[in-house]
C-alpha atoms as a PDB file:
ATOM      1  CA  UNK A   1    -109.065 -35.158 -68.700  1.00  0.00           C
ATOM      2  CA  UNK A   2    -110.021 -36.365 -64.994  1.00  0.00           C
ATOM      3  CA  UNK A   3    -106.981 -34.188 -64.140  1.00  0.00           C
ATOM      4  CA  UNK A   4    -108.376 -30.963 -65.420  1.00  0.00           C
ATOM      5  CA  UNK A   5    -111.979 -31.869 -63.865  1.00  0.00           C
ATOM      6  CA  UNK A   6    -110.386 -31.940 -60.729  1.00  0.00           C
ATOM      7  CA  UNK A   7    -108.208 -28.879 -61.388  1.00  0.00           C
ATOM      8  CA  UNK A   8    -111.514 -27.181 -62.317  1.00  0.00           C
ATOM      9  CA  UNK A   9    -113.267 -28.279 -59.731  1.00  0.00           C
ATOM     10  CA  UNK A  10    -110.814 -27.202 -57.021  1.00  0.00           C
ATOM     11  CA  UNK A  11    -110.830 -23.868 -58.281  1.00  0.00           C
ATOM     12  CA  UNK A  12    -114.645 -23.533 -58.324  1.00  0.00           C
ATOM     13  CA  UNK A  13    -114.727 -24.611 -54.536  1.00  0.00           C
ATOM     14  CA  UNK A  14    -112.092 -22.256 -53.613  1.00  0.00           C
ATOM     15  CA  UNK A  15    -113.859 -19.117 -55.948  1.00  0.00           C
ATOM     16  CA  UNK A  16    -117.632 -20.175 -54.252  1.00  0.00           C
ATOM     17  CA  UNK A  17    -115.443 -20.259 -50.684  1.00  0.00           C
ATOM     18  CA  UNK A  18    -113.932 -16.830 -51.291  1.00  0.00           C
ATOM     19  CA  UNK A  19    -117.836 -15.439 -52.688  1.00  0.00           C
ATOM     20  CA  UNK A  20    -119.195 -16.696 -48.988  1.00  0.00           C
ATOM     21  CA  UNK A  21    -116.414 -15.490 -47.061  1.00  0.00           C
ATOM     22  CA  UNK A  22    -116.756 -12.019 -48.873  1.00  0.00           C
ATOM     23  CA  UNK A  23    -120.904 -11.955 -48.149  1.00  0.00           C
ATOM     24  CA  UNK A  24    -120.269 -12.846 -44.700  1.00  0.00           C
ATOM     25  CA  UNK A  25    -117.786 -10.089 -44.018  1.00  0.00           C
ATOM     26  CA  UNK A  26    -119.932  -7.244 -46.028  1.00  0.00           C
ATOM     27  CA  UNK A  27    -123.030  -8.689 -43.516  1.00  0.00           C
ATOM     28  CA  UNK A  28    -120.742  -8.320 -40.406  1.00  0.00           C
ATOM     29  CA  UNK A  29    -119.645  -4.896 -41.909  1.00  0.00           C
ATOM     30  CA  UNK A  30    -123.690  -3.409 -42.346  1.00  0.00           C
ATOM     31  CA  UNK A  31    -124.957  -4.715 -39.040  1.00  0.00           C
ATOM     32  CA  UNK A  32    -125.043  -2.322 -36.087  1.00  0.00           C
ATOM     33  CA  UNK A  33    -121.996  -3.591 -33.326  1.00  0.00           C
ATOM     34  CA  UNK A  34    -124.028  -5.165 -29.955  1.00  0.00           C
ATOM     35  CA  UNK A  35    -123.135  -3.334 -26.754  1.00  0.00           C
ATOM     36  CA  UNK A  36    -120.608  -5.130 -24.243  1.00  0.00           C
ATOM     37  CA  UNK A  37    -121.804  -5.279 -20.645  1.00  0.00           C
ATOM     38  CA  UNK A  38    -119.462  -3.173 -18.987  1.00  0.00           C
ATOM     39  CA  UNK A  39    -116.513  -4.675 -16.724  1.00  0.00           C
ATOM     40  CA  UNK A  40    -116.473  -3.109 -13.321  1.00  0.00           C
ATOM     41  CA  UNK A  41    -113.176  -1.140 -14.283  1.00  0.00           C
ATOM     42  CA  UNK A  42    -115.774   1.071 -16.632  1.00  0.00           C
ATOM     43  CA  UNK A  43    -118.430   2.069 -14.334  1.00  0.00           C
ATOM     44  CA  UNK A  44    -117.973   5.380 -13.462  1.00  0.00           C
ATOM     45  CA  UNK A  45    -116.169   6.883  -9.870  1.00  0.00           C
ATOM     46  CA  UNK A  46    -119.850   7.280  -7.496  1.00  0.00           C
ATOM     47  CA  UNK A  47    -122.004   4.187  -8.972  1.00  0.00           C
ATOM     48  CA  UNK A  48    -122.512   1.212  -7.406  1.00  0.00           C
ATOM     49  CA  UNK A  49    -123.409  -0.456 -10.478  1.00  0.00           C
ATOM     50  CA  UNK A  50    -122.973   0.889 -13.910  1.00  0.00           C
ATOM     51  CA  UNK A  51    -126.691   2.054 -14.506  1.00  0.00           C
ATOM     52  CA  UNK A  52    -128.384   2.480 -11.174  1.00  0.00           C
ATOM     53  CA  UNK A  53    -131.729   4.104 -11.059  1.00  0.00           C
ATOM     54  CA  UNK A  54    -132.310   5.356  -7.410  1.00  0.00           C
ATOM     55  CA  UNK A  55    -135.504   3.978  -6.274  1.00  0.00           C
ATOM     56  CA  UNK A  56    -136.170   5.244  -2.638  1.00  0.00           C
ATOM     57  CA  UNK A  57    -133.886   7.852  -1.102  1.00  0.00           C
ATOM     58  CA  UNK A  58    -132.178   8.739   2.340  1.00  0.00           C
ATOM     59  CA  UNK A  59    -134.659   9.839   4.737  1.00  0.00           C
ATOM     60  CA  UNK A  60    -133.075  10.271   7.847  1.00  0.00           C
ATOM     61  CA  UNK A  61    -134.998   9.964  11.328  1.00  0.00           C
ATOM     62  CA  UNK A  62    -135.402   7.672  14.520  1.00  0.00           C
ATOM     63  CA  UNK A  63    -135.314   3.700  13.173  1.00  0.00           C
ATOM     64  CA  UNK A  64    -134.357   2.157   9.959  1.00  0.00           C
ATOM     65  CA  UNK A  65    -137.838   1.359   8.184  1.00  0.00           C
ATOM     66  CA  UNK A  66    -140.678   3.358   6.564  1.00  0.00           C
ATOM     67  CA  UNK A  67    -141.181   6.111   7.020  1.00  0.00           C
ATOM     68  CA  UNK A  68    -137.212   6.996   7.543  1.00  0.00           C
ATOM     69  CA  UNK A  69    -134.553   5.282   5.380  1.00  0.00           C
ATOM     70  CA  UNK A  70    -130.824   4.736   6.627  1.00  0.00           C
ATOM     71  CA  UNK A  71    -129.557   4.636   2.925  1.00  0.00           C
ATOM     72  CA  UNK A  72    -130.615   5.201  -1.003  1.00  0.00           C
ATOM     73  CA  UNK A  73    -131.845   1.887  -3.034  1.00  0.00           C
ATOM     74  CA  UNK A  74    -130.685   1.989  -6.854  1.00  0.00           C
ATOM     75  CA  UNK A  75    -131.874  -0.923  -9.115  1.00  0.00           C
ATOM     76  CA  UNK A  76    -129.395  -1.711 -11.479  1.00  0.00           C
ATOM     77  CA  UNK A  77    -130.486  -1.273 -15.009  1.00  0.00           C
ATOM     78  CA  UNK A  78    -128.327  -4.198 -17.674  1.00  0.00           C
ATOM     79  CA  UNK A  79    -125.607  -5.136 -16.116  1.00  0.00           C
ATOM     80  CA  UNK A  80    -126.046  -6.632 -12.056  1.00  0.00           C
ATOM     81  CA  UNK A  81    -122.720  -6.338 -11.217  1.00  0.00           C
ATOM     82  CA  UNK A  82    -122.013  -4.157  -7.976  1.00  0.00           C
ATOM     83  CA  UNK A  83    -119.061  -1.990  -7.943  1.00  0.00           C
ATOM     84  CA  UNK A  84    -117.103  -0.457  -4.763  1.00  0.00           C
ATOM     85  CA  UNK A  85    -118.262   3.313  -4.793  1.00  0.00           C
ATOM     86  CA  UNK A  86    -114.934   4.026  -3.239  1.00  0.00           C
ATOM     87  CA  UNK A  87    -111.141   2.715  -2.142  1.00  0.00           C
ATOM     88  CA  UNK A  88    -111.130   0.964   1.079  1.00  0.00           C
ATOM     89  CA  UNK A  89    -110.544  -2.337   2.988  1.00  0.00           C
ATOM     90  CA  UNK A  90    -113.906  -4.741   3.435  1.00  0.00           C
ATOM     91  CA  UNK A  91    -114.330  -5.656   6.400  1.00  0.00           C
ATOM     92  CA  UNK A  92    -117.731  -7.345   5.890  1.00  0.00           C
ATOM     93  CA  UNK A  93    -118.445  -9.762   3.103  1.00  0.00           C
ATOM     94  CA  UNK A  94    -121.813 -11.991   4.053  1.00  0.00           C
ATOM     95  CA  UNK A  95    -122.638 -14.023   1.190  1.00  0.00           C
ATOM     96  CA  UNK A  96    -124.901 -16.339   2.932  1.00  0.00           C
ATOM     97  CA  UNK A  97    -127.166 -18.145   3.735  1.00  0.00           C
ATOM     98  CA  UNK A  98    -129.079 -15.036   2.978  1.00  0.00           C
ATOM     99  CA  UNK A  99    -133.195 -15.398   2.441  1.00  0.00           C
ATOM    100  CA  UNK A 100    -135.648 -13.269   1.204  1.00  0.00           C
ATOM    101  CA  UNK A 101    -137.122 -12.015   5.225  1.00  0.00           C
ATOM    102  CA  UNK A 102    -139.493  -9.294   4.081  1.00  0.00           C
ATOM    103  CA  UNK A 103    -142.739 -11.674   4.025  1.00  0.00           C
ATOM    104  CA  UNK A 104    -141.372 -12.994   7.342  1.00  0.00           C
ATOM    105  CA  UNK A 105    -139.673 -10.787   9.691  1.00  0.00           C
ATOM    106  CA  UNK A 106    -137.107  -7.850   9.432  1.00  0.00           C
ATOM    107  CA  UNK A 107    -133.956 -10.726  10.837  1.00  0.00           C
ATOM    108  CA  UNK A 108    -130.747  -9.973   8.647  1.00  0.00           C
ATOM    109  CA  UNK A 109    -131.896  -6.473   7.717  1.00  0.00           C
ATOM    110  CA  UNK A 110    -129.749  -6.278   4.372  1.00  0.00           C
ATOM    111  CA  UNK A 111    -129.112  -9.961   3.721  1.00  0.00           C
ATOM    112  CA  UNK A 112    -126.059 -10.691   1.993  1.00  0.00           C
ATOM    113  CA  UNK A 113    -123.916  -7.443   1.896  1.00  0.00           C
ATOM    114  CA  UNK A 114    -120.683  -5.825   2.082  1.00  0.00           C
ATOM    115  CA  UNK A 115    -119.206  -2.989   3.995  1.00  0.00           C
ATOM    116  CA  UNK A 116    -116.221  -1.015   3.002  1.00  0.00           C
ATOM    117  CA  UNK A 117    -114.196   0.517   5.473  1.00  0.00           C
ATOM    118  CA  UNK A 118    -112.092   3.767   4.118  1.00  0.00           C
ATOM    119  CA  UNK A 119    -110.668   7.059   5.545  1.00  0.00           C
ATOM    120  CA  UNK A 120    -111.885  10.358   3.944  1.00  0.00           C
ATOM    121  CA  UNK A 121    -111.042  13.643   5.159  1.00  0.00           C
ATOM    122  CA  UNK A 122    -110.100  12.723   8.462  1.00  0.00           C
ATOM    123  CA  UNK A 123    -113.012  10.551   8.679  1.00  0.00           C
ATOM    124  CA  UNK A 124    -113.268   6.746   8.908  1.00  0.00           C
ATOM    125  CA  UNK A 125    -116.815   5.959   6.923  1.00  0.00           C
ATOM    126  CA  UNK A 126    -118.153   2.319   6.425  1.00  0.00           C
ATOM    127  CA  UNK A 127    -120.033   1.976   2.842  1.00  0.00           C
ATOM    128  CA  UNK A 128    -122.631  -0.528   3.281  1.00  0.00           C
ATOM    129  CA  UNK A 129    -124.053  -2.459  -0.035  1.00  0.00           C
ATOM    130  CA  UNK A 130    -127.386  -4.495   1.316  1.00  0.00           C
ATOM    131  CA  UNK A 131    -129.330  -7.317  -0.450  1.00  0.00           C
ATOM    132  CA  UNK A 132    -126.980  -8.578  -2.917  1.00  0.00           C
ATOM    133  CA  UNK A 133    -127.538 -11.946  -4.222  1.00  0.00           C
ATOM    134  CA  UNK A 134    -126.777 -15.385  -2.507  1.00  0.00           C
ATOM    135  CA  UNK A 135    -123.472 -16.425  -2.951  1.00  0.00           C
ATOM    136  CA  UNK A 136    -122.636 -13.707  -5.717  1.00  0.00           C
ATOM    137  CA  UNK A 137    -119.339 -11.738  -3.725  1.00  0.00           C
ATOM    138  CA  UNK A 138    -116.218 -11.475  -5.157  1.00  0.00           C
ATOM    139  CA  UNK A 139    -114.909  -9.817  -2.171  1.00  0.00           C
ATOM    140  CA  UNK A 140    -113.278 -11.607   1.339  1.00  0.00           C
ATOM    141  CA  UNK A 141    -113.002  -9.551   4.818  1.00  0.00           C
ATOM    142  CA  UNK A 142    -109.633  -7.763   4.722  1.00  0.00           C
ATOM    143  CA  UNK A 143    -109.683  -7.769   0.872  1.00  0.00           C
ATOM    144  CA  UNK A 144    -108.512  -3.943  -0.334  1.00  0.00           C
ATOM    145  CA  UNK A 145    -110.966  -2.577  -3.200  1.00  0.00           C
ATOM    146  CA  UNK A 146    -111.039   0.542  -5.247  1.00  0.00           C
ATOM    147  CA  UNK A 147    -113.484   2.728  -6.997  1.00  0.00           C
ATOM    148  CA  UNK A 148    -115.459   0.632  -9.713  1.00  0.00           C
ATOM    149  CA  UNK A 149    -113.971  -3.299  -8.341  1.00  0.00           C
ATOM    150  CA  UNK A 150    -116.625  -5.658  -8.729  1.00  0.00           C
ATOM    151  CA  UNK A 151    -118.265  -6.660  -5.447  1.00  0.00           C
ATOM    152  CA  UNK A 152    -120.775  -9.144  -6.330  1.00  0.00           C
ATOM    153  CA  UNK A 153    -124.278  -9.025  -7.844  1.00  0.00           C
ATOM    154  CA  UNK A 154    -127.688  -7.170  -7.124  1.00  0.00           C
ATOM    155  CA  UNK A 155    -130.049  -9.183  -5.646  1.00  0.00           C
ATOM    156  CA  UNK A 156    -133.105  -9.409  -2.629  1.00  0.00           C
ATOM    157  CA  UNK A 157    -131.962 -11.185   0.327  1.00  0.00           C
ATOM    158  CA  UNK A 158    -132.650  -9.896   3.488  1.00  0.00           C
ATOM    159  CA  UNK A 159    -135.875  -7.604   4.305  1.00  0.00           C
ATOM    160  CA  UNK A 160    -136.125  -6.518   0.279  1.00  0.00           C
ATOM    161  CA  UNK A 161    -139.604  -6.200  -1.592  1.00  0.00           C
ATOM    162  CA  UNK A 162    -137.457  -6.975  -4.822  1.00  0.00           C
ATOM    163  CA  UNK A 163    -134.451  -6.928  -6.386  1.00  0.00           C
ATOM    164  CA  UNK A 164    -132.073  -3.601  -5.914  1.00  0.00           C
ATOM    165  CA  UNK A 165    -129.112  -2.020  -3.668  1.00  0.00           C
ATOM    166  CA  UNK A 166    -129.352  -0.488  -0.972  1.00  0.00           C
ATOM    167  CA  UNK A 167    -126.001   2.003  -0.084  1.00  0.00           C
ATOM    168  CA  UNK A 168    -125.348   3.624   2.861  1.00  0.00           C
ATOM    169  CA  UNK A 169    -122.855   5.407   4.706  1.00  0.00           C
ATOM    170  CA  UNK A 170    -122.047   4.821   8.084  1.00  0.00           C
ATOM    171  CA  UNK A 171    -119.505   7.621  10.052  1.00  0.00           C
ATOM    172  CA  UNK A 172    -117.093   5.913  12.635  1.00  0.00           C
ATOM    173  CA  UNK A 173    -118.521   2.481  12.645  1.00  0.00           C
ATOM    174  CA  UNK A 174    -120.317  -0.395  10.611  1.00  0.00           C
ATOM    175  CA  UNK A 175    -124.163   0.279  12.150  1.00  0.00           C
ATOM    176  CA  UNK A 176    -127.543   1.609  10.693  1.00  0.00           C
ATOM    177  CA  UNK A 177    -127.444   3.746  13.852  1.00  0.00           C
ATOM    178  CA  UNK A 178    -124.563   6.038  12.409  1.00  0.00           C
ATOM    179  CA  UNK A 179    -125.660   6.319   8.810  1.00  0.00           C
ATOM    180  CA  UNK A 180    -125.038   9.623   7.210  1.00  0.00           C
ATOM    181  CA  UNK A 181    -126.119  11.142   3.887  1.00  0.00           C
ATOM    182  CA  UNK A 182    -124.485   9.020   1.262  1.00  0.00           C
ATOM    183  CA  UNK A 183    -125.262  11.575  -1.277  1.00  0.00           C
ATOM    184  CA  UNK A 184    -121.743  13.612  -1.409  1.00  0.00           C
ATOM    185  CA  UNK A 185    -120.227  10.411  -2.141  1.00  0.00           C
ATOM    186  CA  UNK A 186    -122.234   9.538  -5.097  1.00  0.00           C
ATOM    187  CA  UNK A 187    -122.094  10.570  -8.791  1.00  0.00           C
ATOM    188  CA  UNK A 188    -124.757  13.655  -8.818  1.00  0.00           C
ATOM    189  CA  UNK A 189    -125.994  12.344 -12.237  1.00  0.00           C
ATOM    190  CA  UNK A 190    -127.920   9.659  -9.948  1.00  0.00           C
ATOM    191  CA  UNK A 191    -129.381  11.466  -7.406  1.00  0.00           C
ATOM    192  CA  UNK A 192    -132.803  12.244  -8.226  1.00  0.00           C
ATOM    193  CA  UNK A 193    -135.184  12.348  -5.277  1.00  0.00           C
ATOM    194  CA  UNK A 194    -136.065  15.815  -3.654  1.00  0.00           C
ATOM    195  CA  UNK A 195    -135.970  14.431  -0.410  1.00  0.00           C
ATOM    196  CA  UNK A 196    -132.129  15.125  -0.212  1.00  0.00           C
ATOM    197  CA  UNK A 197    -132.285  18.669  -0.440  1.00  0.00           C
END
């Protein structure tokens, strides 16, 4: 008798195991699948992040603050991580120490940043990435990167009213004073201010 309880019993606890298991699966089944965050291998060729919305564009003219801009500043929109716009060697990775200036002087102009140092048509260009986050580079100097490698995270160090990217394009050497238009090496879909025309 105490045999064939247990026997009974068993296969009760088994049969209500199976009836949870089945629930469970038709519930994972019905629910809509959560987005990943992409890796930096998906973000497309000409972002430096994987959903940058430009925020102030290149303006070019004598000096790098308002009213002229050296660069265009994307905030990143999900996912923080910044990604190498194209192939090259770094040949500047400053992670730090890296304040916030902009409430006390313009000193370290783009805080924590990276340049990227790559030959294009004959042409050596430095790609600058300005106020990334303290500490947040996954690059080193001499390090070689390509299109969509993670270089660290979005932040506001340096002279930054909050938290974005700025990229630029520098032609022969790693200065503000030889920026170009970094829109030809960008993905058109993020270009949206006139002001490059």
């Amino acid at each position: 008798m105490i045999r064939t309880l247990t026997c009974g019993c068993l296969i009760a606890v088994l049969a209500f195991a199976m009836l949870l298991i089945g629930i469970v699966g038709a519930l994972g089944a019905l629910l809509p699948s959560l987005p990943n965050q992409p890796t930096a291998t998906q973000v497309a060729t000409g972002r430096p992040c994987a959903d940058p919305i430009e925020t102030q564009g290149y303006m070019p003219g004598p000096g790098a603050f308002e009213p002229h801009h050296t660069g265009i500043d994307f905030a990143c929109e999900g996912n923080l991580t910044l990604t190498a716009v194209m192939a090259g060697t770094v040949v500047i990775a400053d992670d730090g120490p890296c304040p916030n200036t902009y409430y006390t002087s313009g000193a370290r102009t783009f805080g924590c940043n990276v340049d990227i140092e790559t030959e294009l048509d004959g042409r050596k260009l430095f790609a600058r990435y300005g106020h990334m986050a303290q500490g947040s580079l996954d690059v080193l100097v001499g390090e070689q990167v390509v299109a969509g490698d993670a270089l660290g995270t979005e932040g506001e160090s340096g002279y930054a009213t909050g938290r974005h990217v700025h990229f630029e394009i520098d032609l022969g050497a790693a200065s503000t004073a030889d920026c170009i238009n970094p829109v030809p090496y960008l993905d058109p879909a993020i270009i949206h201010c006139p002001c490059h025309n």
